[in-house]
PDB file of N, CA and C in Angstrom:
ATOM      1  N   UNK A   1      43.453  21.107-117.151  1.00  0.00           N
ATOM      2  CA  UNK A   1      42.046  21.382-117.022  1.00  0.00           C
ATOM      3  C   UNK A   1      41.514  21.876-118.369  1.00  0.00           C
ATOM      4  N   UNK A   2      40.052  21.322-118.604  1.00  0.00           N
ATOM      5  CA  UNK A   2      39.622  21.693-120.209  1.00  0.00           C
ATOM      6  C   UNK A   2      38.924  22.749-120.036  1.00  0.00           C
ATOM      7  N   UNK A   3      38.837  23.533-120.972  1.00  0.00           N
ATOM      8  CA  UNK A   3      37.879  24.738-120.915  1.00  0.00           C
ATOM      9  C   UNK A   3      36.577  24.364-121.497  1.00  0.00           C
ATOM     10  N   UNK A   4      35.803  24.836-120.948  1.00  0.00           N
ATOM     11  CA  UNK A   4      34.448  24.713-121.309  1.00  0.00           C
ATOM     12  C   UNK A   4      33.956  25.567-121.635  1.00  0.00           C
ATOM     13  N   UNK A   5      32.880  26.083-122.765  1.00  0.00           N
ATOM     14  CA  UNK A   5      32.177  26.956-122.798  1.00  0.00           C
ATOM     15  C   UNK A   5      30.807  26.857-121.986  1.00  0.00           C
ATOM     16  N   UNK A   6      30.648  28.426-121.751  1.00  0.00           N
ATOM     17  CA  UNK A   6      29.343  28.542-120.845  1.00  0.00           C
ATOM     18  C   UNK A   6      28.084  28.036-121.940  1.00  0.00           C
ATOM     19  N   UNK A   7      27.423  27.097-121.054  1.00  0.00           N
ATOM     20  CA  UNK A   7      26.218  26.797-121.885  1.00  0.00           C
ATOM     21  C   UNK A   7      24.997  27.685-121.888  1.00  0.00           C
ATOM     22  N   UNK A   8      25.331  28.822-120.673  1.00  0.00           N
ATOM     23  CA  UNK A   8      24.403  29.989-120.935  1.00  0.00           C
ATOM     24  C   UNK A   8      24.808  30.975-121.945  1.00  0.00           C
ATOM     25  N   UNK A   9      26.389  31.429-122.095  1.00  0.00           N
ATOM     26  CA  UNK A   9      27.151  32.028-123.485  1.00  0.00           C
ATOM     27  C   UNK A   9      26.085  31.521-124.809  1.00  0.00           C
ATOM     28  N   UNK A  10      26.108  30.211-124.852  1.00  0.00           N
ATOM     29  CA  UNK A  10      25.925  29.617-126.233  1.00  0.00           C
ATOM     30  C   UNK A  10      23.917  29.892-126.177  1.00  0.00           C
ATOM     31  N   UNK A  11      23.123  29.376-124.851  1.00  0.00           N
ATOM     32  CA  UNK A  11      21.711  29.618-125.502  1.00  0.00           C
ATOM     33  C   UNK A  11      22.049  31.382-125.413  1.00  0.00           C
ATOM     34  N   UNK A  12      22.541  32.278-124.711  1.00  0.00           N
ATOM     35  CA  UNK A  12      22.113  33.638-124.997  1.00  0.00           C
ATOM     36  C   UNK A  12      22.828  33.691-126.823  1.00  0.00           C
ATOM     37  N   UNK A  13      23.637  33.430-127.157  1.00  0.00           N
ATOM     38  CA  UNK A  13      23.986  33.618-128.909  1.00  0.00           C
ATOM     39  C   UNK A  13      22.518  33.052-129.743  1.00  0.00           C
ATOM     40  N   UNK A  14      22.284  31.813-129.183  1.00  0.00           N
ATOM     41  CA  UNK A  14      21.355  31.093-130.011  1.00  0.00           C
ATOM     42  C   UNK A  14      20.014  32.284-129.650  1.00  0.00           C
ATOM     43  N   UNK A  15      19.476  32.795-128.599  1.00  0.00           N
ATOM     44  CA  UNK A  15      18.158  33.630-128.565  1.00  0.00           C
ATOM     45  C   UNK A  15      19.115  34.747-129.390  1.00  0.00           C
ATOM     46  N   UNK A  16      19.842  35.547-129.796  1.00  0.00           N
ATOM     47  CA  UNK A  16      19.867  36.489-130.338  1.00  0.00           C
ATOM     48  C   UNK A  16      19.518  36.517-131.688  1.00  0.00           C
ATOM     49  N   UNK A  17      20.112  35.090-131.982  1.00  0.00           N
ATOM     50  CA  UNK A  17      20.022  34.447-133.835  1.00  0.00           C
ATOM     51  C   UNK A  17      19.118  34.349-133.795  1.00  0.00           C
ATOM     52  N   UNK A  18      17.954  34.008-132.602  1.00  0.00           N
ATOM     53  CA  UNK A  18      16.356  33.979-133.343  1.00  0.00           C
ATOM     54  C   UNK A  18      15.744  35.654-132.995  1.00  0.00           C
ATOM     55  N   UNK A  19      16.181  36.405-132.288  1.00  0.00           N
ATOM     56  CA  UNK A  19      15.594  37.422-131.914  1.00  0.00           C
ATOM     57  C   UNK A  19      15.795  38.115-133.750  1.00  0.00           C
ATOM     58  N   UNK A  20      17.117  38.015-134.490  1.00  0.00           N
ATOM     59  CA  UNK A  20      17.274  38.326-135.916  1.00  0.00           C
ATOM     60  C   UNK A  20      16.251  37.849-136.839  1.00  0.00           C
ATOM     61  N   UNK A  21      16.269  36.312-136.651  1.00  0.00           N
ATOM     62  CA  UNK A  21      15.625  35.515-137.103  1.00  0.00           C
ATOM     63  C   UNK A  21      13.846  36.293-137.221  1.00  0.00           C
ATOM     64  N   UNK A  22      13.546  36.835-136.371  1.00  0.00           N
ATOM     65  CA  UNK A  22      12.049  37.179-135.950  1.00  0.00           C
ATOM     66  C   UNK A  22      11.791  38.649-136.796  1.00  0.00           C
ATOM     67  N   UNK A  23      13.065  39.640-137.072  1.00  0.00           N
ATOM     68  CA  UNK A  23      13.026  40.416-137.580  1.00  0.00           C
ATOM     69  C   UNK A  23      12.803  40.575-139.168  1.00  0.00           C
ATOM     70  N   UNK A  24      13.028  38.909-139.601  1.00  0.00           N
ATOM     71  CA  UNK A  24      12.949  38.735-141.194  1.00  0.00           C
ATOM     72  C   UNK A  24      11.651  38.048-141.270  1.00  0.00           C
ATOM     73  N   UNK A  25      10.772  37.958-140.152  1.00  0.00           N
ATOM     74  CA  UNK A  25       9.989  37.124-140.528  1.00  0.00           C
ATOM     75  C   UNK A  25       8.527  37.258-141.644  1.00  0.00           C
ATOM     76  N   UNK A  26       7.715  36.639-141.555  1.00  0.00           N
ATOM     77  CA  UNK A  26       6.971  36.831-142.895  1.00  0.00           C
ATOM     78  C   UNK A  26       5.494  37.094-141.859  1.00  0.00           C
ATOM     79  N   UNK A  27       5.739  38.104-140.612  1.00  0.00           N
ATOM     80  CA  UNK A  27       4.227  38.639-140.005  1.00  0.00           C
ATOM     81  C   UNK A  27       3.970  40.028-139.676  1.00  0.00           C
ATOM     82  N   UNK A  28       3.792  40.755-139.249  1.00  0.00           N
ATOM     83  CA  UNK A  28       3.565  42.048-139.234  1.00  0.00           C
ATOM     84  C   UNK A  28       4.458  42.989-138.779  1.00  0.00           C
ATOM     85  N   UNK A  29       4.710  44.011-138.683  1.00  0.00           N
ATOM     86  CA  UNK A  29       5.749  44.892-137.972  1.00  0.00           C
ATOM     87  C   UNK A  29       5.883  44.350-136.485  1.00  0.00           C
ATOM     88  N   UNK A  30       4.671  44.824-136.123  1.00  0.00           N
ATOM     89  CA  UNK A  30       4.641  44.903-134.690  1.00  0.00           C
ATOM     90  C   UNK A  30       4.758  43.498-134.025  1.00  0.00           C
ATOM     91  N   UNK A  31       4.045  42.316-134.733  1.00  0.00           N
ATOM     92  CA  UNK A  31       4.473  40.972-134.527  1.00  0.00           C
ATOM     93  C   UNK A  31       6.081  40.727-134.193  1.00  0.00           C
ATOM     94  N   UNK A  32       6.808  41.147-135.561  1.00  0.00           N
ATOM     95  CA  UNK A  32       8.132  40.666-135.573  1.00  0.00           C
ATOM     96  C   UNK A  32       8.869  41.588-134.800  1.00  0.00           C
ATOM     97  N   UNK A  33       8.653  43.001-133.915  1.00  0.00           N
ATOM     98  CA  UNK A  33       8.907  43.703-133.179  1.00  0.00           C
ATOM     99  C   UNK A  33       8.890  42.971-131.729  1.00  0.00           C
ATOM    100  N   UNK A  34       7.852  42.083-131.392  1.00  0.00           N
ATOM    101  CA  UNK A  34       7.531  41.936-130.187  1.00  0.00           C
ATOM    102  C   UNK A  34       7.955  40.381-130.220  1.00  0.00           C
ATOM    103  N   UNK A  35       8.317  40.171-131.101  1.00  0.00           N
ATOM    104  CA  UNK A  35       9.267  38.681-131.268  1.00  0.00           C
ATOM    105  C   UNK A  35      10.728  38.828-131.030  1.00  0.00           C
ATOM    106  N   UNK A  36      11.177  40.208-131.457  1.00  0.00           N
ATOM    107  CA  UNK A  36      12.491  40.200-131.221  1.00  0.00           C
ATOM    108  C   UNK A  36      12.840  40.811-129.731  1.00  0.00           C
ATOM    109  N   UNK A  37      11.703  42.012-129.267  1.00  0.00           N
ATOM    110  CA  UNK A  37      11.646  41.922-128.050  1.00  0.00           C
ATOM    111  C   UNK A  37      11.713  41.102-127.428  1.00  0.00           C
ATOM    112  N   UNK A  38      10.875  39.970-127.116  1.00  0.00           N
ATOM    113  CA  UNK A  38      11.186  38.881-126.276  1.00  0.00           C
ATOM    114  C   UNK A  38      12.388  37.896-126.220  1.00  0.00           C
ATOM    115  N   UNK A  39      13.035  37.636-127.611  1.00  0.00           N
ATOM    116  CA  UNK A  39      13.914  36.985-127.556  1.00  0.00           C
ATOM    117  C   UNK A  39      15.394  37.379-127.453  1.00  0.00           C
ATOM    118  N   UNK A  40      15.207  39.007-127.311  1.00  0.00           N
ATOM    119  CA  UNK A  40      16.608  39.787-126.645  1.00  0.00           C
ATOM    120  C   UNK A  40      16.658  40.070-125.173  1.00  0.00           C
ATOM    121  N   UNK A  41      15.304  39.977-124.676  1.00  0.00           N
ATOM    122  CA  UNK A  41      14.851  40.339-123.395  1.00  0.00           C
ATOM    123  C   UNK A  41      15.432  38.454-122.495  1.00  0.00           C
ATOM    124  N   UNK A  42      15.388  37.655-123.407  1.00  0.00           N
ATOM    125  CA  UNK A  42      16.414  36.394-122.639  1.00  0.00           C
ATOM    126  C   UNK A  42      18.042  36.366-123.040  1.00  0.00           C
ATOM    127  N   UNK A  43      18.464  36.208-124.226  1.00  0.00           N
ATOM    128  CA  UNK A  43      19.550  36.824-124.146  1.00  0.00           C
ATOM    129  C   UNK A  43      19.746  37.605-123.557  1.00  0.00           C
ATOM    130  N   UNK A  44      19.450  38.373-123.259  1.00  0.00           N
ATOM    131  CA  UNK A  44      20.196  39.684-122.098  1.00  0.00           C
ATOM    132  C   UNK A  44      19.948  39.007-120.710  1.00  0.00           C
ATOM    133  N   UNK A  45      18.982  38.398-120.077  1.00  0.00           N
ATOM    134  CA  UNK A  45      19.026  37.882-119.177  1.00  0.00           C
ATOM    135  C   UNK A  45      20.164  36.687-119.056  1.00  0.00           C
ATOM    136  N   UNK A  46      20.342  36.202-119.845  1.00  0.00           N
ATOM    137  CA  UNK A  46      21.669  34.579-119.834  1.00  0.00           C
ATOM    138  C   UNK A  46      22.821  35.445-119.876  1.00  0.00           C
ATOM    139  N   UNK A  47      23.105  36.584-120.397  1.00  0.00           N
ATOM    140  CA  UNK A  47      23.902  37.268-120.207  1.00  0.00           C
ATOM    141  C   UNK A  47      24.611  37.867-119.162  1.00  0.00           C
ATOM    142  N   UNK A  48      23.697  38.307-118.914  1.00  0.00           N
ATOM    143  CA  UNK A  48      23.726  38.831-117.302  1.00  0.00           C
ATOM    144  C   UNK A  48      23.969  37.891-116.316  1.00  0.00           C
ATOM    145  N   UNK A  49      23.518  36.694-116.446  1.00  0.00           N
ATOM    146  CA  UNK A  49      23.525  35.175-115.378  1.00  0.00           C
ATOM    147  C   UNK A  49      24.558  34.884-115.980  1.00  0.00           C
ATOM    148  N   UNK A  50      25.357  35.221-116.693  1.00  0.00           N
ATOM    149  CA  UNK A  50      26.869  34.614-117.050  1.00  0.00           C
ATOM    150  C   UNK A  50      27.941  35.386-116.284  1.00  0.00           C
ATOM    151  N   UNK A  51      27.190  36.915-116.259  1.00  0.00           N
ATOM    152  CA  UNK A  51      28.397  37.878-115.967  1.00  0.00           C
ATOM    153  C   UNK A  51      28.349  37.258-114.516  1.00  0.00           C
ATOM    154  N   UNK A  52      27.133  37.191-114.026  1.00  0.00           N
ATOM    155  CA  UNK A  52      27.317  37.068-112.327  1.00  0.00           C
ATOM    156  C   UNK A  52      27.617  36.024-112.038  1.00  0.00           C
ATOM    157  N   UNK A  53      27.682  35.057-112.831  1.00  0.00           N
ATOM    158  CA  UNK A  53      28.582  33.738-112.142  1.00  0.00           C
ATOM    159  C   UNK A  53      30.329  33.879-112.376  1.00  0.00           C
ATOM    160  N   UNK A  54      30.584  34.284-113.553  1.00  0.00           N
ATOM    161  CA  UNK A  54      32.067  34.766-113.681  1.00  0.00           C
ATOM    162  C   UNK A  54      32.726  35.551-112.668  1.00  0.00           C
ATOM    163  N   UNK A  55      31.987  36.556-112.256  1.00  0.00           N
ATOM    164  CA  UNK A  55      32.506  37.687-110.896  1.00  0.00           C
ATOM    165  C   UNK A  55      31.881  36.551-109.365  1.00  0.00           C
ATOM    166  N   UNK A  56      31.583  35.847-109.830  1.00  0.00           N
ATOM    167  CA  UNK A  56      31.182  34.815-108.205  1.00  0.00           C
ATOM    168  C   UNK A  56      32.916  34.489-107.642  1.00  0.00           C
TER     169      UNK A  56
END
């Protein structure tokens, strides 16, 4: 049997690299604050939908 990686593992890595990504960006504090908010606020959610399918 092949192992697969979780394709929710890989988009929650990919929203974190942009939640970083948002922190270098070229707009205001609070802009790039509420950019990285949102895009840790899904990573953490795919995260979480990973843990609970693993313990299923």
């Amino acid at each position: 049997m092949k192992h697969v990686l979780n394709p929710s593992a890989s988009h929650a890595a990919a929203w974190k690299a942009r939640a970083f990504a948002a922190l270098r960006g070229n707009s205001s504090l609070s802009v790039r604050l509420a950019r990285y908010n949102e895009a840790m606020q899904r990573a953490r959610a795919l995260e979480a939908q990973e843990v609970r399918h693993e313990s299923a």
